[in-house]
Protein backbone atom coordinates (compact mmCIF):
# COMPACT_ATOMS: atom_id res chain seq x y z
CA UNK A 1 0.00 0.00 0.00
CA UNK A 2 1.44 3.40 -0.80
CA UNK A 3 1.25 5.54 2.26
CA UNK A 4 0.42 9.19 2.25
CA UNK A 5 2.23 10.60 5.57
CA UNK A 6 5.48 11.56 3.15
CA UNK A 7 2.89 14.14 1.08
CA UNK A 8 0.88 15.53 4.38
CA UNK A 9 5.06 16.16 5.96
CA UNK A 10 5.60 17.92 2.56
CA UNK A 11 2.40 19.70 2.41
CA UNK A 12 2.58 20.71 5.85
CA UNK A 13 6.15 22.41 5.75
CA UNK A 14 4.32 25.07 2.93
CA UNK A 15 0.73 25.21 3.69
CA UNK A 16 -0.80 26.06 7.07
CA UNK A 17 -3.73 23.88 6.40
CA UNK A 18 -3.89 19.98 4.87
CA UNK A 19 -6.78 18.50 4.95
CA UNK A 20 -6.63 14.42 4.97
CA UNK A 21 -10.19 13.25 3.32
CA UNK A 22 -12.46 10.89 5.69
CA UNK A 23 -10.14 11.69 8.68
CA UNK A 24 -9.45 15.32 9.34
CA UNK A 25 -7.06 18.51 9.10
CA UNK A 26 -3.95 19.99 10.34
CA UNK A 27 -3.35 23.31 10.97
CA UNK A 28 -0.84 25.65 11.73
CA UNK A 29 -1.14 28.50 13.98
CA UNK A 30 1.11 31.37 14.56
CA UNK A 31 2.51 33.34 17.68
CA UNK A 32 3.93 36.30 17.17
CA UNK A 33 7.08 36.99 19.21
CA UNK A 34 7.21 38.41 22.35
CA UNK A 35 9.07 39.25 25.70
CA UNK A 36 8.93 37.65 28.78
CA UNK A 37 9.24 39.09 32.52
CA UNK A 38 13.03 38.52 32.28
CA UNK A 39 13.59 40.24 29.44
CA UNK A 40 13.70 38.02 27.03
CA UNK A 41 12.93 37.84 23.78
CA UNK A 42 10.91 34.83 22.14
CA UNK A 43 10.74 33.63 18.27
CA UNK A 44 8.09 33.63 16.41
CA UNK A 45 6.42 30.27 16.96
CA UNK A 46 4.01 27.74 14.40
CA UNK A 47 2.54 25.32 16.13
CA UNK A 48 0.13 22.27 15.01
CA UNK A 49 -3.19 21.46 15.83
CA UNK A 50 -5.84 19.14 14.07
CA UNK A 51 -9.58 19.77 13.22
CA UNK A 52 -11.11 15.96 13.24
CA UNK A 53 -14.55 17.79 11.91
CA UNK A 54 -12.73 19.15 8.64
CA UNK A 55 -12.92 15.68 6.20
CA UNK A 56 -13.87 16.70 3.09
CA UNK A 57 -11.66 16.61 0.08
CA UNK A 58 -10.08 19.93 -1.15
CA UNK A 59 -7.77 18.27 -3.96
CA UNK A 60 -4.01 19.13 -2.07
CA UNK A 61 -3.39 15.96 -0.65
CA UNK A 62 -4.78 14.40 -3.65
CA UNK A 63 -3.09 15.94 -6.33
CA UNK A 64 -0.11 15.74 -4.60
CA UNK A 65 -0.59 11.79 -4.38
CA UNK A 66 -1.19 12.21 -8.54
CA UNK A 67 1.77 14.03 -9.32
CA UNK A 68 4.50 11.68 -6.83
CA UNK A 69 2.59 8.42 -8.55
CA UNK A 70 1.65 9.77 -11.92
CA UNK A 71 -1.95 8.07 -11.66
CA UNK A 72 -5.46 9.01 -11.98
CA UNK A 73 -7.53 11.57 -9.87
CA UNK A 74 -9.65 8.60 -9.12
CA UNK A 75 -6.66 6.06 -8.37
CA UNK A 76 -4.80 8.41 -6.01
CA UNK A 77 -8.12 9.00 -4.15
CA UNK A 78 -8.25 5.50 -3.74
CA UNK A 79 -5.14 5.30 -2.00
CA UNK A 80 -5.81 7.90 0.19
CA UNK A 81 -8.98 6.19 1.48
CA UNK A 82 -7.37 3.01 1.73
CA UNK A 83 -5.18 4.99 4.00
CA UNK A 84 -7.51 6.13 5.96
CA UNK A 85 -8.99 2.98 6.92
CA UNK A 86 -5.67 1.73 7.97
CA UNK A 87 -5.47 4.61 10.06
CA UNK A 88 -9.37 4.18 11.94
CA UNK A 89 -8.35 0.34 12.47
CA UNK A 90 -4.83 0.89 13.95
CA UNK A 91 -6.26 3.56 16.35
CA UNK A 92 -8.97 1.19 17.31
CA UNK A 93 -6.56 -1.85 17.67
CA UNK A 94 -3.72 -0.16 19.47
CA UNK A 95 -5.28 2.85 21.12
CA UNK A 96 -2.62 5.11 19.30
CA UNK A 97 -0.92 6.14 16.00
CA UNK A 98 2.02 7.37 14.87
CA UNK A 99 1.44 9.66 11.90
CA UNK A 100 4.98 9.94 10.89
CA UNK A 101 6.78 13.06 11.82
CA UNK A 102 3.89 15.18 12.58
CA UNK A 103 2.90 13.69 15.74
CA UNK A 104 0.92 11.40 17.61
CA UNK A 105 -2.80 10.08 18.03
CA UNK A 106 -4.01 8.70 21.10
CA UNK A 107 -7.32 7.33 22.75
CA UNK A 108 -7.63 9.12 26.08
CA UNK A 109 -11.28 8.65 28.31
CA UNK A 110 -12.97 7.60 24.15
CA UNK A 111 -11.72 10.78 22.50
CA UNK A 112 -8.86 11.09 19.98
CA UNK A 113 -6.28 13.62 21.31
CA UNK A 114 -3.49 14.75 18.96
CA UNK A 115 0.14 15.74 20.42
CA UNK A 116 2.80 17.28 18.03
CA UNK A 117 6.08 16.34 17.54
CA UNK A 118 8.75 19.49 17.70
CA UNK A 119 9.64 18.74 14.08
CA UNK A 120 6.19 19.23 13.10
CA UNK A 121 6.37 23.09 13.55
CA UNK A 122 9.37 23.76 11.67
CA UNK A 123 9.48 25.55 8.68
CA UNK A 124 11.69 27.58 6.32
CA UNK A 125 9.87 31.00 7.12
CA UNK A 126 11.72 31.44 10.75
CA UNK A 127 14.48 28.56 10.03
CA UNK A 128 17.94 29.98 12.02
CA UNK A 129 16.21 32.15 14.84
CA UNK A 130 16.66 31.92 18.15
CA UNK A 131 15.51 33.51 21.28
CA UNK A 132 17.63 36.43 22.42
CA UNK A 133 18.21 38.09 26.19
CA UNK A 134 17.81 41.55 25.88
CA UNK A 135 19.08 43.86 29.04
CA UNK A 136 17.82 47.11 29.85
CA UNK A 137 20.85 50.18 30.77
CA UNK A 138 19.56 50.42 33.94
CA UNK A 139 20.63 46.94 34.77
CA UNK A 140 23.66 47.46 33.33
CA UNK A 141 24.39 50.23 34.69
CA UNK A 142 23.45 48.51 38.12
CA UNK A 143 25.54 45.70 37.86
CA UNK A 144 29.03 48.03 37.25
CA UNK A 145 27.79 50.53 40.59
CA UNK A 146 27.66 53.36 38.21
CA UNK A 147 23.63 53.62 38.06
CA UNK A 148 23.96 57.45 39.72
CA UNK A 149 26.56 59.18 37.72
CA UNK A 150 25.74 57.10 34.66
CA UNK A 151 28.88 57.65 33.28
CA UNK A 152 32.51 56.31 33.64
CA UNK A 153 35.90 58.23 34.49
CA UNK A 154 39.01 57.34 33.69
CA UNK A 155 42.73 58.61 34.81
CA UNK A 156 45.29 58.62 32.24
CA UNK A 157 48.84 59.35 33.47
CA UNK A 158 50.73 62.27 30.98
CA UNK A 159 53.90 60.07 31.70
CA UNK A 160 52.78 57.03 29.44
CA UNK A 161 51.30 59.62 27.08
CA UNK A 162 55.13 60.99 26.52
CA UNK A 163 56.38 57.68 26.29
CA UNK A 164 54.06 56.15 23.72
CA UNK A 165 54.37 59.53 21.55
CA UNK A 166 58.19 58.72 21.87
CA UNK A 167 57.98 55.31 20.46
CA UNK A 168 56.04 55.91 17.67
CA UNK A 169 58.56 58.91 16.57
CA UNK A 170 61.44 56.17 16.83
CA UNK A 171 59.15 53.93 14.48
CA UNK A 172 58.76 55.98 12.21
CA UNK A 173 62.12 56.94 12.27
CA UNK A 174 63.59 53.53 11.73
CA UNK A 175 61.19 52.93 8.73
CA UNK A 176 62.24 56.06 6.78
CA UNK A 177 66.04 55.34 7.40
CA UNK A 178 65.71 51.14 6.47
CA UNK A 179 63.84 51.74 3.50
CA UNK A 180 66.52 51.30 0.09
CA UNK A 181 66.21 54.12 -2.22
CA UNK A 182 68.02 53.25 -5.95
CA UNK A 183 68.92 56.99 -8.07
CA UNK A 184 69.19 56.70 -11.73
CA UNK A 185 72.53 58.30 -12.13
CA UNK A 186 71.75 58.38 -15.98
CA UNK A 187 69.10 60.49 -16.48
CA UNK A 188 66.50 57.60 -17.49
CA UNK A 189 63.50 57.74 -15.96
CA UNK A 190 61.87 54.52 -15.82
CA UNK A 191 58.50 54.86 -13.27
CA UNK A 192 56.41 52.49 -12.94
CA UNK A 193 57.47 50.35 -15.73
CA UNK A 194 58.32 46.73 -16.70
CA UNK A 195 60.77 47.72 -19.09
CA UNK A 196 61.79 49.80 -21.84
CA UNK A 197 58.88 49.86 -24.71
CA UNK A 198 59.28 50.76 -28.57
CA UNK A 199 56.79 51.38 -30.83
CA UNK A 200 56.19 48.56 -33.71
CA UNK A 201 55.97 49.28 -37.00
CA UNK A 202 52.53 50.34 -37.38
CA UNK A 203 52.71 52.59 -34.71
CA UNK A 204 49.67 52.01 -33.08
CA UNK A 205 50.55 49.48 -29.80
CA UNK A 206 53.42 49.03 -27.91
CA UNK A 207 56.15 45.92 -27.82
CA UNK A 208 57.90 44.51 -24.66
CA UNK A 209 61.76 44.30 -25.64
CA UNK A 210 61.53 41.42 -23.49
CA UNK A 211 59.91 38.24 -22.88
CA UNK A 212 58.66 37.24 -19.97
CA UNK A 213 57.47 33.94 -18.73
CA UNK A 214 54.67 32.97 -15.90
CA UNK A 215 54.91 30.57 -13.65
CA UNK A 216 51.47 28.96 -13.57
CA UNK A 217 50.95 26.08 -11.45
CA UNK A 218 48.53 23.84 -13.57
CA UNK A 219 46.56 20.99 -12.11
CA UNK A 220 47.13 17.73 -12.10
CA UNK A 221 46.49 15.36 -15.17
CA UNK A 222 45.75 12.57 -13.84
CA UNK A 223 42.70 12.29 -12.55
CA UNK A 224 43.65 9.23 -10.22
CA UNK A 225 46.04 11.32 -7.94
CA UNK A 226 43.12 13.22 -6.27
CA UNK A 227 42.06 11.57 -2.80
CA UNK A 228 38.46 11.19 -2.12
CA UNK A 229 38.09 10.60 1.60
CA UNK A 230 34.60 8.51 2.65
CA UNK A 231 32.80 9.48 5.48
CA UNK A 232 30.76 7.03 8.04
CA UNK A 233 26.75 6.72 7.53
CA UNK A 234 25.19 9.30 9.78
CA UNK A 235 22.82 6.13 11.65
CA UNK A 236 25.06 6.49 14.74
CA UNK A 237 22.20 6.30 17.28
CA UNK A 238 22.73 2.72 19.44
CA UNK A 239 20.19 0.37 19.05
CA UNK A 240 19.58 -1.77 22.14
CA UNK A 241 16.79 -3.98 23.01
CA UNK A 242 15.59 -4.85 26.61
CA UNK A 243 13.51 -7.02 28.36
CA UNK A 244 12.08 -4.33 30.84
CA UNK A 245 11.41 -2.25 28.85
CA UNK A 246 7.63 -0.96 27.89
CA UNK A 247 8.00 0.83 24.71
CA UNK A 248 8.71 -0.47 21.03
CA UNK A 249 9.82 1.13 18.12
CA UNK A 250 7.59 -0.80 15.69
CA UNK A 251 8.19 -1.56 11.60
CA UNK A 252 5.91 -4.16 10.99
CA UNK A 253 2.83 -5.46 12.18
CA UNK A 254 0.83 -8.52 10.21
CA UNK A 255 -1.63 -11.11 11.52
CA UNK A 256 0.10 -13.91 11.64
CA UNK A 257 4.23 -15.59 12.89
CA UNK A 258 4.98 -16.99 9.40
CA UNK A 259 4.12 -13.70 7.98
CA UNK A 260 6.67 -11.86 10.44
CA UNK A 261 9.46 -14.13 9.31
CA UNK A 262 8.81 -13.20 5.92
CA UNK A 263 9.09 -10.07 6.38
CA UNK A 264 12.19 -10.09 8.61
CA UNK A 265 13.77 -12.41 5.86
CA UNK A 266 12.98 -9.94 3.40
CA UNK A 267 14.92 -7.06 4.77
CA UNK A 268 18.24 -7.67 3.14
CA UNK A 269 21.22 -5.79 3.61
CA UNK A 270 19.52 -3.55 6.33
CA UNK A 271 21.50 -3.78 9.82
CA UNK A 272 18.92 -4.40 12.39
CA UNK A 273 18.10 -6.52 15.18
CA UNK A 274 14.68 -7.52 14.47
CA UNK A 275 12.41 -9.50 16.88
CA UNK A 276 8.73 -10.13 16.91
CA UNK A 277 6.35 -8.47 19.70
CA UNK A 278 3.25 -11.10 19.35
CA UNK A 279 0.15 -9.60 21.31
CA UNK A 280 -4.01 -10.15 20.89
CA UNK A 281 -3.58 -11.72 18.22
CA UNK A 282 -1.16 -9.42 16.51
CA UNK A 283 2.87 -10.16 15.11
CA UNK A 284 3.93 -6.77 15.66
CA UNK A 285 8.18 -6.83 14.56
CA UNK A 286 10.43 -4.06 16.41
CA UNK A 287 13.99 -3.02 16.34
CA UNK A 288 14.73 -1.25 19.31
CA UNK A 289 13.19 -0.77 23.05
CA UNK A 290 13.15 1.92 25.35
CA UNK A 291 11.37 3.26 28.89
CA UNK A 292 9.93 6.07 27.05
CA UNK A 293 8.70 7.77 23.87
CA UNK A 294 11.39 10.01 23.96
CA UNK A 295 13.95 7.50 24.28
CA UNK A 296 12.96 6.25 20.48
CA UNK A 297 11.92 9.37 18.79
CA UNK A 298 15.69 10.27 18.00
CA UNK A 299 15.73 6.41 16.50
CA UNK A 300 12.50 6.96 14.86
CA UNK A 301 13.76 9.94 12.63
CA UNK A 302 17.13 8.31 11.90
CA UNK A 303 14.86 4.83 10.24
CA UNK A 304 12.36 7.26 8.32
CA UNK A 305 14.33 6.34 5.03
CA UNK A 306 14.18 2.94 5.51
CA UNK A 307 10.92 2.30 7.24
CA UNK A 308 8.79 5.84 6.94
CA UNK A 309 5.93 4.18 8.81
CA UNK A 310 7.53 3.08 12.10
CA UNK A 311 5.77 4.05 15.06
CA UNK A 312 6.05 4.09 18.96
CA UNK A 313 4.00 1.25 20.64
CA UNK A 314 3.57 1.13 24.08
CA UNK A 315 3.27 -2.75 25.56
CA UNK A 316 0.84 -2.56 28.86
């Protein structure tokens, strides 16, 4: 099944409002910046939110879905429906969904309750700011015990003033008198120039008497001689599984143990530990534990090429 999360990421990171047909929307809202009580200064913020009671299709997620597949209008609302009722059974079967790098559904007291990820409110429209401290001149002024004057004084002793206007005399001194000066004892007077210059016959540019040649260093011509150094895959982040722990960083879940071990067999060439989480009925396959959501999330962005669909489940 082709999954859609990839397009809402996309679509969310240049519209403020994506609308996912038969399940709902997301929508960004802004906060201006401001300044807090301690003087400092805040960012602008985006944040995420979703609208479960805005469902109906308004052709961006769908025409995105057209354009990445090159199908049909029909064919790519297909797959967002099918989708979508991957989506309402997961949530019903687990309780909670991962929706890729956006954030996180969960059933809390029979209502759905949505909880961004950080990612999720990035964007290039404030990308590189920061929040800045900002100090008033009073406080300044406070902290270096010069709030009443509110100015500084300084004593300068005339005795280093004599002695620094000495130095720089004997500086200036020793320049003039080092410097080489060459006098043309002949009467030619050659300023400026790179030689002596005669006119050609036509009279019209000039010819060095001599020639000159540059040193130019060329580069190399063979092509083999240059060094291309290799640098270590990024995927740094330690995978570790343990027994105590209550959370599972999820790639795979299917209906059935044969099933699992074809998929884990499939996975060739990809380094992880897979095991196989079975539970009510479900195979779910995992390749990493932790105590906490936040312990996996870091994992969970580093696997997006490989497994875009990975999610966080938590084993009661």
């Amino acid at each position: 099944m082709i999954s859609v999360v990839e397009h809402i990421e996309y679509l969310m990171s240049r519209h403020d409002c994506v609308i996912v047909p038969g399940w709902g929307a997301f929508i960004a809202q802004y906060k201006s910046a401001y300044c807090d009580s301690e003087g400092r200064w805040h960012k602008p913020e985006r944040q995420i939110s979703f609208n479960a009671e805005l469902e109906y299709n308004d052709g961006l997620l769908v025409g995105s879905v057209m354009r990445r597949e090159r199908c049909s209008f029909d064919t790519a609302v297909d797959i967002v429906r099918s989708n979508v009722v991957t989506y309402h059974r997961q949530l019903s079967e687990d309780d909670e969904l991962s929706f890729g790098k956006i954030g996180m559904f969960r059933c809390q007291n029979g209502k759905v309750v949505f909880t961004p990820y950080q990612k999720a409110t990035e964007n290039y429209e404030f990308y590189g700011m920061e929040s800045f401290l900002m100090r008033s001149l009073g406080s300044i002024e406070k902290d270096y015990g010069n709030s009443a004057s509110g100015s500084w004084n300084f004593s300068i002793n005339k005795n280093y003033l004599k002695i620094a206007a000495s130095i720089a005399v004997l500086l200036v001194l020793s320049f003039v008198l080092s410097t080489p000066m060459s006098v043309d004892r002949n009467g030619s007077e050659n300023y400026a120039s790179l030689g002596s210059i005669e006119l050609s016959d036509v009279g019209a540019l000039p010819m060095m008497s001599e020639v000159r040649e540059l040193a130019i260093t060329m580069p190399p011509a063979d092509n083999d001689s240059v060094v291309v150094k290799a640098y270590p895959s990024s995927k740094t982040t330690d995978r570790h599984v343990a027994s105590g722990d209550k959370y599972y960083l999820i790639v795979c879940s299917v209906l059935s143990q044969a099933e699992a071990d074809s998929f884990i067999s499939s996975q060739v060439g990809k380094d992880y530990d897979f095991e196989v989480l079975p539970k009510k009925g479900k195979y779910r396959v995992y390749v990493a534990t932790g105590k906490s959501v936040k312990d996996l999330m870091k994992l969970k962005y580093e696997i997006a090429d490989d497994y875009p669909d990975a999610w966080v489940h938590y084993n009661r």
